[in-house]
Protein backbone atom coordinates (compact mmCIF):
# COMPACT_ATOMS: atom_id res chain seq x y z
CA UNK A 1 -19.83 27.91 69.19
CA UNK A 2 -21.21 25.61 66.34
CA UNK A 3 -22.88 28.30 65.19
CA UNK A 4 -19.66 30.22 65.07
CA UNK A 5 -17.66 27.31 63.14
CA UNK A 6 -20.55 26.87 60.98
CA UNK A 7 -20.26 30.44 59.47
CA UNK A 8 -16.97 30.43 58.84
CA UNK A 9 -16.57 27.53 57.14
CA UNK A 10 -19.41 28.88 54.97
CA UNK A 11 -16.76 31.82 54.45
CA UNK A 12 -13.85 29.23 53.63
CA UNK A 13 -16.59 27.57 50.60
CA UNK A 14 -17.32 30.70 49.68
CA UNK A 15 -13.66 32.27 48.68
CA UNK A 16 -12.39 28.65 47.71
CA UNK A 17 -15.51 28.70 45.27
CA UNK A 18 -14.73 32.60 44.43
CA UNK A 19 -11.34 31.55 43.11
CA UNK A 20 -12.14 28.67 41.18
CA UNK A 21 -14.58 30.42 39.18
CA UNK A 22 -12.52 33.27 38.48
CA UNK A 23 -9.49 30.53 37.41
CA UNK A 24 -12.42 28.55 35.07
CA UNK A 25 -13.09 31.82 33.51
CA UNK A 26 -9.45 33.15 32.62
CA UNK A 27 -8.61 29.63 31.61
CA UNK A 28 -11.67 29.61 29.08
CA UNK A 29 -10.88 33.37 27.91
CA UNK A 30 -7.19 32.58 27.73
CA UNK A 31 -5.09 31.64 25.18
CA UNK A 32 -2.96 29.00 26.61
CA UNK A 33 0.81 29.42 25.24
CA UNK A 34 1.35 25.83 23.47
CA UNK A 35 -1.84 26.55 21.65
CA UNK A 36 -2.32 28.63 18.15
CA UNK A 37 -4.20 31.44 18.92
CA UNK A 38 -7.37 30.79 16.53
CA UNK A 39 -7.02 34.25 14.31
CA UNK A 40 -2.77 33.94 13.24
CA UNK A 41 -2.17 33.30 9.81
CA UNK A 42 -1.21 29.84 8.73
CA UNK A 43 1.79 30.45 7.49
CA UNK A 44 3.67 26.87 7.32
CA UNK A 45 1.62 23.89 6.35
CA UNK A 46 2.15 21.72 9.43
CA UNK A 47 0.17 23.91 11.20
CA UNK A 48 -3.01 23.87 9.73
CA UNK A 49 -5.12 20.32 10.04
CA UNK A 50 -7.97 18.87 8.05
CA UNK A 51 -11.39 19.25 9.39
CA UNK A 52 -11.96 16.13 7.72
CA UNK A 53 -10.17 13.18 5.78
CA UNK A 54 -11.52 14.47 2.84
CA UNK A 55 -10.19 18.26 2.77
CA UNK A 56 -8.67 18.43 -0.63
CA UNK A 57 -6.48 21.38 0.11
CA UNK A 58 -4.41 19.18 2.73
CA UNK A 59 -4.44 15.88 1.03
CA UNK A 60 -1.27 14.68 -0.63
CA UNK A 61 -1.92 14.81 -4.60
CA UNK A 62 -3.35 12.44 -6.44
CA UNK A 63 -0.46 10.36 -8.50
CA UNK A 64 -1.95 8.76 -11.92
CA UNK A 65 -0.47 4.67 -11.52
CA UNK A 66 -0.72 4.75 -14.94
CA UNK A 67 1.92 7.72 -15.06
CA UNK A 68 3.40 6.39 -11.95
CA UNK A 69 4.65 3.37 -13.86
CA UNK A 70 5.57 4.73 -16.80
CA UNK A 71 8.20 6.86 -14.79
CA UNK A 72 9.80 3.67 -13.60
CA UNK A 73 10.09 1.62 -16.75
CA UNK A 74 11.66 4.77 -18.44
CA UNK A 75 13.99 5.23 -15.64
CA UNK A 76 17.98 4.11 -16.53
CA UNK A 77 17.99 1.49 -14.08
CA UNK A 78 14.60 -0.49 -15.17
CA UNK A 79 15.87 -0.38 -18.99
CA UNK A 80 19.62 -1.56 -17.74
CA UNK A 81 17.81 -4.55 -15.78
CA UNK A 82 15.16 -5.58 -18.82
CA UNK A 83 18.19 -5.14 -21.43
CA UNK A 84 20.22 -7.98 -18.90
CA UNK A 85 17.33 -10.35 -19.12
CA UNK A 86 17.09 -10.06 -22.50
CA UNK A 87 20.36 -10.83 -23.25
CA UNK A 88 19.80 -13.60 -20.51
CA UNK A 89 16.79 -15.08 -22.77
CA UNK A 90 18.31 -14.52 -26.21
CA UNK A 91 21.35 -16.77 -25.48
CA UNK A 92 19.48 -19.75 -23.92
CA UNK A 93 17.99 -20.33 -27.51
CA UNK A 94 14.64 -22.28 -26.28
CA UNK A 95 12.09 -19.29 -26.47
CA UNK A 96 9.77 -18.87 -30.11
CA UNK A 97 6.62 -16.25 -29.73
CA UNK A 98 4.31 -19.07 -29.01
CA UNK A 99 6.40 -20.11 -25.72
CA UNK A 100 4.13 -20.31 -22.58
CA UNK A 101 6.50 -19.01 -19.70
CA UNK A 102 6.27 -18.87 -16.44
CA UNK A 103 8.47 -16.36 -14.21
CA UNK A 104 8.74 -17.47 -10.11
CA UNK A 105 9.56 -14.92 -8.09
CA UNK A 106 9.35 -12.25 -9.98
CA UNK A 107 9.52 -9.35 -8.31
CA UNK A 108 8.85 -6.37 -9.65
CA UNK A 109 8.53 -7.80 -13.27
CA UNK A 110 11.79 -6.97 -15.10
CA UNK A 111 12.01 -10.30 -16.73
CA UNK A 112 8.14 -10.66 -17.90
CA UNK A 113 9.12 -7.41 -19.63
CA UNK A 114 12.03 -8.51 -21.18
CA UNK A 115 10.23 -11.75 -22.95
CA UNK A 116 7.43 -9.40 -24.28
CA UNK A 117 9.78 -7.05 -26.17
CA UNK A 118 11.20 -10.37 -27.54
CA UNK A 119 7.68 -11.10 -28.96
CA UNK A 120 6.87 -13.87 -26.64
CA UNK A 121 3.32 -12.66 -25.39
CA UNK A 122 2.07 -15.89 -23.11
CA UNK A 123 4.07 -14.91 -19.99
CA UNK A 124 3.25 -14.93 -16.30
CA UNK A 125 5.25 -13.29 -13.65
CA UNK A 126 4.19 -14.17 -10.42
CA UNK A 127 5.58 -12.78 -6.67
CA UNK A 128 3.79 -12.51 -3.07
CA UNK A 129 2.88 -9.03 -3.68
CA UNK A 130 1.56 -8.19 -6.93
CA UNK A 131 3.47 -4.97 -9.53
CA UNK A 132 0.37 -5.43 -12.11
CA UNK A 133 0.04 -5.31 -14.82
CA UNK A 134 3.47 -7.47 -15.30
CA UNK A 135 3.84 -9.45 -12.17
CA UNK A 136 0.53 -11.17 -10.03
CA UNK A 137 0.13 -12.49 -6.84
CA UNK A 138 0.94 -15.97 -5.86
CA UNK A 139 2.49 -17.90 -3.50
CA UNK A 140 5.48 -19.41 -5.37
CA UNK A 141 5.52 -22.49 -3.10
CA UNK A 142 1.90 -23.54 -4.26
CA UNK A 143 1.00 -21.67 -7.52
CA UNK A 144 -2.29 -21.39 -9.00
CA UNK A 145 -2.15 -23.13 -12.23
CA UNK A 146 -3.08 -26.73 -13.47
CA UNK A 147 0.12 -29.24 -14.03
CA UNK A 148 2.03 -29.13 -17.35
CA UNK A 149 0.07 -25.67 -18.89
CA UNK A 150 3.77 -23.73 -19.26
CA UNK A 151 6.84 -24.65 -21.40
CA UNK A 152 9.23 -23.04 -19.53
CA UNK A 153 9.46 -22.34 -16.02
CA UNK A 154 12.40 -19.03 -15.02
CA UNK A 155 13.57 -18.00 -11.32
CA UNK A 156 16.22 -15.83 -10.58
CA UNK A 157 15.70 -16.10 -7.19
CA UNK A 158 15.44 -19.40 -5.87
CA UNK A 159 18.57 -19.02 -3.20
CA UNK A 160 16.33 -16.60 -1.46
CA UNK A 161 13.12 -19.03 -0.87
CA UNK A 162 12.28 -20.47 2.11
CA UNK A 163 11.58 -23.74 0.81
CA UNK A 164 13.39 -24.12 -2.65
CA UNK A 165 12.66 -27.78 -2.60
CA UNK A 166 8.99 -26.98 -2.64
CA UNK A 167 9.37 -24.05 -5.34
CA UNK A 168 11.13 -25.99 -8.03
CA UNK A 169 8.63 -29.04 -7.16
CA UNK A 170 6.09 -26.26 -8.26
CA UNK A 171 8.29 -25.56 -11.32
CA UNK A 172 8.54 -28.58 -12.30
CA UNK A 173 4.42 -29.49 -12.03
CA UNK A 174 3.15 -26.59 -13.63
CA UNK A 175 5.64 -27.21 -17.06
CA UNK A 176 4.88 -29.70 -19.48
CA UNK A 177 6.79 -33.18 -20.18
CA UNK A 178 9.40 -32.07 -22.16
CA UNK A 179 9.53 -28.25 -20.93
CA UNK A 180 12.24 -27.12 -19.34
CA UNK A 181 13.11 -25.22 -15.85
CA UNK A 182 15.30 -22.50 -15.60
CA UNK A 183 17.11 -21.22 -12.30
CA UNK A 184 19.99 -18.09 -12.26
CA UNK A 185 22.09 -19.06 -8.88
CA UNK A 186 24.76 -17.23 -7.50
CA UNK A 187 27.98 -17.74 -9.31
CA UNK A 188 28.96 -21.55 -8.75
CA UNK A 189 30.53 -24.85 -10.21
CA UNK A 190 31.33 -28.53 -9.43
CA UNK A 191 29.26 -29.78 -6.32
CA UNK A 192 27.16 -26.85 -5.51
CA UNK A 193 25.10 -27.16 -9.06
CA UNK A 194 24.94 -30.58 -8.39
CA UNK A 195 23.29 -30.08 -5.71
CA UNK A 196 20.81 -27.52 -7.17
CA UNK A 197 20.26 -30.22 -9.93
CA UNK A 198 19.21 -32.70 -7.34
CA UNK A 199 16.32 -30.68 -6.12
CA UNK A 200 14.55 -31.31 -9.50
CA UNK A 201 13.30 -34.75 -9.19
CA UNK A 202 11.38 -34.97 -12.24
CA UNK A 203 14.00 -33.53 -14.55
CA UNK A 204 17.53 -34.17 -16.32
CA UNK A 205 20.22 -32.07 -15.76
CA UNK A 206 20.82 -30.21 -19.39
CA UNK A 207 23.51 -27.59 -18.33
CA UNK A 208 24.72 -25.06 -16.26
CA UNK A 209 26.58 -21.58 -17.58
CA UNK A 210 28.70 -18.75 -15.95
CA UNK A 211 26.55 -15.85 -17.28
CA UNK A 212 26.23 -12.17 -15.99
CA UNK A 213 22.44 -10.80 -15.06
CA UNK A 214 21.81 -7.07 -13.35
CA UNK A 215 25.54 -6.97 -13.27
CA UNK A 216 26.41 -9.96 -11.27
CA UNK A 217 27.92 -13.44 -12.16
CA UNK A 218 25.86 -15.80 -11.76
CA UNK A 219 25.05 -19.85 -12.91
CA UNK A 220 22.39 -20.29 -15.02
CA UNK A 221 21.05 -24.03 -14.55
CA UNK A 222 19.06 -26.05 -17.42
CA UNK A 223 16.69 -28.68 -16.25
CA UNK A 224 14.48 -31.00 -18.95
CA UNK A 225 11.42 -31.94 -17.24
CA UNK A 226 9.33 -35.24 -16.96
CA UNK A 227 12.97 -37.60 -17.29
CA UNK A 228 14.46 -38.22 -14.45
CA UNK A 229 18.20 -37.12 -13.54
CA UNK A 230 18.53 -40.54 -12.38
CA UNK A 231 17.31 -42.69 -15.20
């Protein structure tokens, strides 16, 4: 009787076996559906892959930086934007080509720009991420520079820091006795630039203007630095 059962379970391994190599083998031979059989024609790019990262007929092409950036500063909007700040600089009559000036915040450079087509050459744009050659990086809230080495100190964008009180302390280190700091606020009057004044400890309040930059009204705010706005 063992015997008996013995055998056919023998049988039973044998067919189960049987069909499992026959279902190994179409599997292998066959194509399965969601697959692209290997000989069909590429014919749209998604379908063909790289056989490496460095298969130049899949890789996106190379764009010069060089060319890359000369696009943008010939573009309408770049020459709008540096034609504002240079009416912006031209009217605050402080800047001579031998003015060392520093630009906080700035972006993708529009106002370093601006000053060198005026002929002042010494300027340094600086922003958290770099857009080289005009602007470097630096962390406007502790700058890289020794105190008193610029003569004029620009931000257009100190509503948007984190810690303006620390920025325009920064400002106000790094430019000489004498120097002068210059902010461009959202449009404003009365007690609000008096309060914007007050964050420059070191410095006298010279002025504040209604002016229009990149096409919006805005306050431009002139502080002398190394006098006190309370002596």
């Amino acid at each position: 009787m063992e015997k008996h059962i013995e055998n056919f379970l023998n049988k039973v391994s044998l067919v189960f076996i049987t069909i499992a190599t026959i279902t190994l083998l179409y599997l292998y031979l066959h194509t399965p559906e969601t697959c692209i059989p290997p000989n069909t024609p590429i014919t749209k790019p998604h379908l063909k892959f790289p056989s490496s990262t460095c298969d130049p007929s899949l890789n996106h092409p190379y764009t010069d930086p060089t060319k890359k950036r000369l696009k943008l500063w010939s573009s309408k909007s770049w020459l709008s934007q540096v034609s504002s700040f240079t009416i912006f600089f031209q009217s605050l009559n402080l800047l001579n080509n031998k003015t060392k000036v520093l630009c906080v915040s700035a972006g993708a450079g529009h106002e370093v720009m601006a000053l060198n087509n005026m002929g002042v050459s010494d300027v340094t744009g600086v922003e958290i991420v770099d857009s080289l050659p005009l602007v470097k990086r630096a962390d406007p809230n502790n700058l890289p520079f020794f105190d008193g080495v610029f003569d004029l100190a620009f931000s257009a964008h100190l509503e948007e820091a984190l810690f303006p009180l620390r920025i325009v302390g920064e400002m106000e280190r790094t430019v000489r006795n004498g120097g002068v700091c210059v902010v461009a606020v959202k449009e404003c009057g009365g007690e609000e630039v008096d309060a914007i004044a007050r964050l420059f400890r070191k410095s006298m309040f010279v002025g504040a203007e209604n002016v229009t930059l990149i096409g919006m009204r805005m306050t431009r705010i002139i502080m002398r630095v190394g006098i006190s706005s309370s002596s």
